[in-house]
Protein backbone atom coordinates (compact mmCIF):
# COMPACT_ATOMS: atom_id res chain seq x y z
CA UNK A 1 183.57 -2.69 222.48
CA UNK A 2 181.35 -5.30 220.65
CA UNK A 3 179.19 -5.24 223.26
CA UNK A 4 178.55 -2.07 222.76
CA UNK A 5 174.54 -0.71 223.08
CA UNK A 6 173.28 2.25 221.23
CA UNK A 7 172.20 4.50 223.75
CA UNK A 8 171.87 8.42 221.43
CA UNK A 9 171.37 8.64 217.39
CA UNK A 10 171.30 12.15 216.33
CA UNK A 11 168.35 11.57 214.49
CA UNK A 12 166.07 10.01 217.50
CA UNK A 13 167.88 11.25 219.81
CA UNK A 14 167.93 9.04 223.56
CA UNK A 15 166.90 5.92 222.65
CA UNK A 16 165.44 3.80 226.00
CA UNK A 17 166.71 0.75 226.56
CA UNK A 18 163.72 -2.28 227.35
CA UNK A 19 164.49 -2.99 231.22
CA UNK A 20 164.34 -6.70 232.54
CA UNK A 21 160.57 -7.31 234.23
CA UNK A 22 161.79 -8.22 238.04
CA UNK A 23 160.10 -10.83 239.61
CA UNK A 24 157.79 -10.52 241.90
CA UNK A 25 158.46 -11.79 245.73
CA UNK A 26 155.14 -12.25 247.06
CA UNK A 27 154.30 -13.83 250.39
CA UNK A 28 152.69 -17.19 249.91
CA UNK A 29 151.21 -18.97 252.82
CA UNK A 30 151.43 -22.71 253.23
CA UNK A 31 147.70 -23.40 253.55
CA UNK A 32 146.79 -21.54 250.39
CA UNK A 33 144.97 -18.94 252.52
CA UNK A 34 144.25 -15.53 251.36
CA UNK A 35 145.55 -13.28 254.72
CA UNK A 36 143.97 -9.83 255.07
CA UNK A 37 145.66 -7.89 257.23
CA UNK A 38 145.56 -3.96 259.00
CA UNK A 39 148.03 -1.50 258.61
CA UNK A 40 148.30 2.20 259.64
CA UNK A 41 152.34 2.60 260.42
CA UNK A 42 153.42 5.46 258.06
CA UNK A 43 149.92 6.60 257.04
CA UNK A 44 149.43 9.32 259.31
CA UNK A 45 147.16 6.99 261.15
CA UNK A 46 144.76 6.59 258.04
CA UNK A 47 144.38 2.28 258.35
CA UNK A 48 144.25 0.22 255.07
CA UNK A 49 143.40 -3.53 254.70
CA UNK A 50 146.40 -5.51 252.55
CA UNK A 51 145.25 -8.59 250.93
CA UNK A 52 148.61 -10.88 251.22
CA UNK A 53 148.79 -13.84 249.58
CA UNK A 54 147.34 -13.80 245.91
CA UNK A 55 149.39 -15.61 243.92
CA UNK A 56 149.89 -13.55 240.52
CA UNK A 57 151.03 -16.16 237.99
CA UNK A 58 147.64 -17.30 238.67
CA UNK A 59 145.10 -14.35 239.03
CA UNK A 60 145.49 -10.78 237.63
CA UNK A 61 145.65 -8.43 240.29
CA UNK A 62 145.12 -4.98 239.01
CA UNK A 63 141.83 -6.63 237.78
CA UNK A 64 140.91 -8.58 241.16
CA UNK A 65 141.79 -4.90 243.11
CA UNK A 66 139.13 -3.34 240.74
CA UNK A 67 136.67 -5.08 241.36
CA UNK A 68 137.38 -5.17 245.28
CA UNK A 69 137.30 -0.99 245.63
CA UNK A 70 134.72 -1.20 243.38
CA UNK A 71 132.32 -3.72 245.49
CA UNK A 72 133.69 -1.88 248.80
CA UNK A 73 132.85 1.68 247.52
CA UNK A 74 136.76 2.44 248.33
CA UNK A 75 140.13 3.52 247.24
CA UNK A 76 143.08 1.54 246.91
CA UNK A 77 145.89 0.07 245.28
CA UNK A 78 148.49 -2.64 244.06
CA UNK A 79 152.17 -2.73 245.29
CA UNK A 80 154.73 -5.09 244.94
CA UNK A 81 152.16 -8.47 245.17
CA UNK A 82 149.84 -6.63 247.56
CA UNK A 83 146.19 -5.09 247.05
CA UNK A 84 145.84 -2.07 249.54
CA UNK A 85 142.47 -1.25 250.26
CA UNK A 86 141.37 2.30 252.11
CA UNK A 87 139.32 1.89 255.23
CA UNK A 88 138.87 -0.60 258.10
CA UNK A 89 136.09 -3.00 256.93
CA UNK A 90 137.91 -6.16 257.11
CA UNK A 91 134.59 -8.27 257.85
CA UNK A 92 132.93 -7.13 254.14
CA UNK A 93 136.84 -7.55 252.97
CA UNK A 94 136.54 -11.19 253.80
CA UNK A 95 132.83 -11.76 252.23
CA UNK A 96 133.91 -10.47 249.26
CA UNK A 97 136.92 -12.27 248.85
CA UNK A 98 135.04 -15.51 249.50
CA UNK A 99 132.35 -14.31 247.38
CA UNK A 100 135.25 -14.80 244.46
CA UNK A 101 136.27 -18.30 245.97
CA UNK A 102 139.07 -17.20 247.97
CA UNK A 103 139.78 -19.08 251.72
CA UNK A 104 140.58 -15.82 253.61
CA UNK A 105 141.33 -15.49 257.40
CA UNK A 106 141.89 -12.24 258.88
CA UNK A 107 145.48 -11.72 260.41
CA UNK A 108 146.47 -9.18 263.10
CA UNK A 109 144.62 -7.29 265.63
């Protein structure tokens, strides 16, 4: 029992242990392209635009996402390496991306 953790004090009571920061497994392409791609499987057939392929030891993504919904007048989100924008505009997608010196190609149908 040395290894023992303190998990309850009766004077704090539960005390939360810090949990290990996983690492994230994002896709990374080859030719250091930026894919932007269009999915609508399990959205009720609502389509959003994923931007695969930002590396995040290099650019802050909650940040970059921002500023994307922001200069696309949309919603969105980040998940697991993976900016989800609402909508179907991947054309202005792609401007603005290269706008912020990103090589982007558009994948999918």
């Amino acid at each position: 029992m040395s290894d023992s953790h303190l998990v309850y004090s009766t004077s704090t009571g539960r005390i939360d242990q810090p949990k290990p920061e996983k690492e994230l497994d994002t896709k990374l392409f080859k030719d250091g392209s930026v894919r932007i791609e269009r999915q609508t499987k399990g959205r009720k057939g609502k389509g959003v635009m994923l931007v695969v392929g930002i590396d995040p030891k290099e650019h802050d993504l909650k940040k970059l996402a921002k500023t994307i919904k922001s200069k696309m007048g949309q919603g969105g989100a980040v998940k697991e390496g993976i900016i989800e924008v609402q909508g179907d505009d991947r054309d202005k997608l792609k401007a603005i991306l290269e706008g912020l010196k990103f090589k982007v190609k558009i994948a999918g149908g």
